[in-house]
N, C-alpha and C. Protein backbone atom coordinates (compact mmCIF):
# COMPACT_ATOMS: atom_id res chain seq x y z
N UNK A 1 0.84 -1.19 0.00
CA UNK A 1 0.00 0.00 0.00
C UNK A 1 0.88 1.25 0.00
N UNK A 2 0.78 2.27 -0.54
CA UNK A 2 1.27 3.97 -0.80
C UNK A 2 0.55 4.42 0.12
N UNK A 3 0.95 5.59 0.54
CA UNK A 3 0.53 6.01 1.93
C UNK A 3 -0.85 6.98 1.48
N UNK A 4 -1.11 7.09 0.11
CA UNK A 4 -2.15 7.58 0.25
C UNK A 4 -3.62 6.47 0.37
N UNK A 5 -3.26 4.97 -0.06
CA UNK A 5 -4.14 4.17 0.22
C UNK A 5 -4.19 3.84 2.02
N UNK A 6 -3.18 4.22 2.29
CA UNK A 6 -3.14 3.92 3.83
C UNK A 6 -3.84 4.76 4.36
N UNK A 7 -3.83 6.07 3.74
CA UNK A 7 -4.46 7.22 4.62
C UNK A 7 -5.91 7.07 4.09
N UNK A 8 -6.38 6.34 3.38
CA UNK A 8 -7.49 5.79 3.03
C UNK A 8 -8.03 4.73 3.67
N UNK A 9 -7.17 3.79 4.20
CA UNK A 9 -7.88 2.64 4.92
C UNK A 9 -8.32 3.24 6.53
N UNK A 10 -7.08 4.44 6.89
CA UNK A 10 -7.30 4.91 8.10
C UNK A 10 -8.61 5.37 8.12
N UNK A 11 -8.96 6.49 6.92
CA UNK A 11 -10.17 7.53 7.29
C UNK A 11 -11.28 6.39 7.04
N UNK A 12 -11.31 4.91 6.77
CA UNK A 12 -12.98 4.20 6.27
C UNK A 12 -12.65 3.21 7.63
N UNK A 13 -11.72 3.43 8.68
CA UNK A 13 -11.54 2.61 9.68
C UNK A 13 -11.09 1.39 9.89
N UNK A 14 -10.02 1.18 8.88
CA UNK A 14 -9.89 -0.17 8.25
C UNK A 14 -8.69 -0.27 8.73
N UNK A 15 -8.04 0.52 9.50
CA UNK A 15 -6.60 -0.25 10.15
C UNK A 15 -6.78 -0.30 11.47
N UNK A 16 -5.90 -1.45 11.61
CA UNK A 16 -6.05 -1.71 13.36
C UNK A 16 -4.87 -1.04 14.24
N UNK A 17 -4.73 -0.87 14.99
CA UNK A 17 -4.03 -0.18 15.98
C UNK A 17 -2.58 0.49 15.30
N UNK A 18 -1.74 -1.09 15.58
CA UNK A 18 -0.34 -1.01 14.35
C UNK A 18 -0.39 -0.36 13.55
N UNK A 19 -1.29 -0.81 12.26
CA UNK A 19 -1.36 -0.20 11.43
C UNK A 19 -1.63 1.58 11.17
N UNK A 20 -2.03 1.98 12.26
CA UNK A 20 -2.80 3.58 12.56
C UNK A 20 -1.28 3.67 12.79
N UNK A 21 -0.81 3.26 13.93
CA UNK A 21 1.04 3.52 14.19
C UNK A 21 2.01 3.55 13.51
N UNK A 22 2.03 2.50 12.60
CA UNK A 22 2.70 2.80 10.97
C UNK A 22 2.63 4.05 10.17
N UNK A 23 1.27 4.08 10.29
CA UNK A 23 1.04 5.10 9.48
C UNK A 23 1.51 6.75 10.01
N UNK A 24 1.16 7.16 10.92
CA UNK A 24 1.40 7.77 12.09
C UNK A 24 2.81 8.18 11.45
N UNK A 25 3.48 7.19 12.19
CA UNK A 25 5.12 7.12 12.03
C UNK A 25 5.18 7.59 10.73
N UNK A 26 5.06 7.29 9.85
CA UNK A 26 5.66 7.45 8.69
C UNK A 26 5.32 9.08 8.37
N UNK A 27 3.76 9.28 8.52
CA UNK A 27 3.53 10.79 8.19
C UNK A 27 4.51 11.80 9.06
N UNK A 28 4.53 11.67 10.33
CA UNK A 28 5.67 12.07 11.30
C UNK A 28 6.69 12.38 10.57
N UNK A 29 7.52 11.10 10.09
CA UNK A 29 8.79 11.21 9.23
C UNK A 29 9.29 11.67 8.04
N UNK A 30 7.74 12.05 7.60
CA UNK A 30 7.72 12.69 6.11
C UNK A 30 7.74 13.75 6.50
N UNK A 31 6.69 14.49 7.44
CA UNK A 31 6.54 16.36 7.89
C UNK A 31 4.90 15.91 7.19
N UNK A 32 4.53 15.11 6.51
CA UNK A 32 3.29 15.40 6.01
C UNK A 32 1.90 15.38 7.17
N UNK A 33 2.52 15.09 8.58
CA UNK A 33 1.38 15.07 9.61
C UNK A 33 1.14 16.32 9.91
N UNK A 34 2.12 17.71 9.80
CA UNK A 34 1.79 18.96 10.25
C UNK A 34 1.21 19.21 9.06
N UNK A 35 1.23 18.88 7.81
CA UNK A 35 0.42 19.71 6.97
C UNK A 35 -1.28 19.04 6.11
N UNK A 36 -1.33 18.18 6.55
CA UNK A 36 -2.54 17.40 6.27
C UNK A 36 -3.54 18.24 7.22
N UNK A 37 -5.16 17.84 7.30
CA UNK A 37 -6.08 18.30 7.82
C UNK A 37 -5.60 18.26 9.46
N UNK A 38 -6.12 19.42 10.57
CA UNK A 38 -5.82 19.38 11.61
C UNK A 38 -5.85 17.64 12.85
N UNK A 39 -6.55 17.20 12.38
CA UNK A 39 -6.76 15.65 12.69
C UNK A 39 -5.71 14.69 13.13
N UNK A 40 -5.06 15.48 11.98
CA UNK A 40 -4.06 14.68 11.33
C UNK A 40 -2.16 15.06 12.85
N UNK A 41 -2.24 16.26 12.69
CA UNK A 41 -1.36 17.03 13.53
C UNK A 41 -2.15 16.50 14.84
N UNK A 42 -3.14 16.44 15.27
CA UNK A 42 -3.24 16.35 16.76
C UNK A 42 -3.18 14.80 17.01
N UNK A 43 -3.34 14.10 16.36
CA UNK A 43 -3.13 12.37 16.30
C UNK A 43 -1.87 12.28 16.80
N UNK A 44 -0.98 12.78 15.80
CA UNK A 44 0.22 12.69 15.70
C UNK A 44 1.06 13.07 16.86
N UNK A 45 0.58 14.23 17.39
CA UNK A 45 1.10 15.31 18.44
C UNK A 45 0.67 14.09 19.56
N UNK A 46 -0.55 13.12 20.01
CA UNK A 46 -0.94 12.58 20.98
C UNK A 46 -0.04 11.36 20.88
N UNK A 47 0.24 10.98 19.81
CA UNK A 47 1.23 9.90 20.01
C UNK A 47 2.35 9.86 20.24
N UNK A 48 2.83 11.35 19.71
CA UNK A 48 4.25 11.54 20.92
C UNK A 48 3.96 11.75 22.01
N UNK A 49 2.99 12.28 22.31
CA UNK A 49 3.28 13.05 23.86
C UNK A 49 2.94 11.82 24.95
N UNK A 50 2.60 10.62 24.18
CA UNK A 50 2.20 9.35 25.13
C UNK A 50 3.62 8.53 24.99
N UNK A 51 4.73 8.99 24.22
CA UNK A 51 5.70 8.37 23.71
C UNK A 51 5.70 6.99 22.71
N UNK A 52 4.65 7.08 22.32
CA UNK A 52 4.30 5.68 21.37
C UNK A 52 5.03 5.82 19.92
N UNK A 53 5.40 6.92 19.41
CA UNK A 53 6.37 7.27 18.28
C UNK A 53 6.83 8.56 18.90
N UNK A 54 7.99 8.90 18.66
CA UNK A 54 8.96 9.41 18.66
C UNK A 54 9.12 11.11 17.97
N UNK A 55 9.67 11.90 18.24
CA UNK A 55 9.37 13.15 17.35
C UNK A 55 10.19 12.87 16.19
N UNK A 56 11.16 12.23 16.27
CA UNK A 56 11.40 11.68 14.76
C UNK A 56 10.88 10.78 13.83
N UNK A 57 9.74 9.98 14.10
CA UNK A 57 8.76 8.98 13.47
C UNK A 57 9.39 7.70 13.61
N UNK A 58 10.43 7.43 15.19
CA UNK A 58 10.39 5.89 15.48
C UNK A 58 9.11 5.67 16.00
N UNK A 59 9.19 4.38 15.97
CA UNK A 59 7.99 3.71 17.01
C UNK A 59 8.34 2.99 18.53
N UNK A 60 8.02 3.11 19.16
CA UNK A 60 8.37 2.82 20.31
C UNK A 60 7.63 1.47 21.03
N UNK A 61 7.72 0.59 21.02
CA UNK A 61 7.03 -0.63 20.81
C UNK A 61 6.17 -0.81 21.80
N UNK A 62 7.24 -1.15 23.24
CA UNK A 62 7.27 -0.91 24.52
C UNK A 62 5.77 0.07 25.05
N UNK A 63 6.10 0.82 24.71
CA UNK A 63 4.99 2.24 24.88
C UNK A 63 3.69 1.65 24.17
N UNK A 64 3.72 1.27 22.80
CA UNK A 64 2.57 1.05 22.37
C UNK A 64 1.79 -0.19 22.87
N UNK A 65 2.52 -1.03 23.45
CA UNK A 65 1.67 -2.29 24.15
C UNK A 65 1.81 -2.04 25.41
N UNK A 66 2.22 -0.92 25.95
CA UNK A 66 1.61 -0.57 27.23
C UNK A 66 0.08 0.28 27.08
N UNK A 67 0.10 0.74 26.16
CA UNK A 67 -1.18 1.47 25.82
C UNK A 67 -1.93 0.76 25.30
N UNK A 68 -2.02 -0.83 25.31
CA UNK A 68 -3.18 -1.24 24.35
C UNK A 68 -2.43 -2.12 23.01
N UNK A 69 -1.41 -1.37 22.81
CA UNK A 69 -1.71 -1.47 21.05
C UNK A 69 -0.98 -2.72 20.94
N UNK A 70 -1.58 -3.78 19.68
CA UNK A 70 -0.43 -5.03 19.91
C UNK A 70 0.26 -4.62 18.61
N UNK A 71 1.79 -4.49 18.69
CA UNK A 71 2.47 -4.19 17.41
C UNK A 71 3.26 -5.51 16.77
């Protein structure tokens, strides 16, 4: 998948946790999370600030299956 089909499966609810985190990450690492719809920046902004990705668009594994997420 291209991240614009990804950002497609996200908005019809079709990815599961990981997958939202992948995606996440990657927009992070592009810069394309600050400039997409505001949604998009505050997702992003909540998943660092829980440490689940990184301000550089690692993922933090640890963090994310403490929160739930199975990666």
């Amino acid at each position: 998948m291209d991240k614009i089909d990804k950002i497609m499966a996200y908005e019809c609810g079709m990815l599961d946790g990981a997958g939202m985190v992948y995606l996440f990450a990657e927009l992070i690492k592009d810069g394309s999370a600050w400039s997409l719809q505001g949604h998009y920046g505050r997702t992003a902004k909540l998943l660092i600030d829980r440490g689940i990705i990184m301000p550089n668009g690692d993922i933090d594994e640890m963090s994310a299956m403490e929160c739930g997420i199975e990666m």
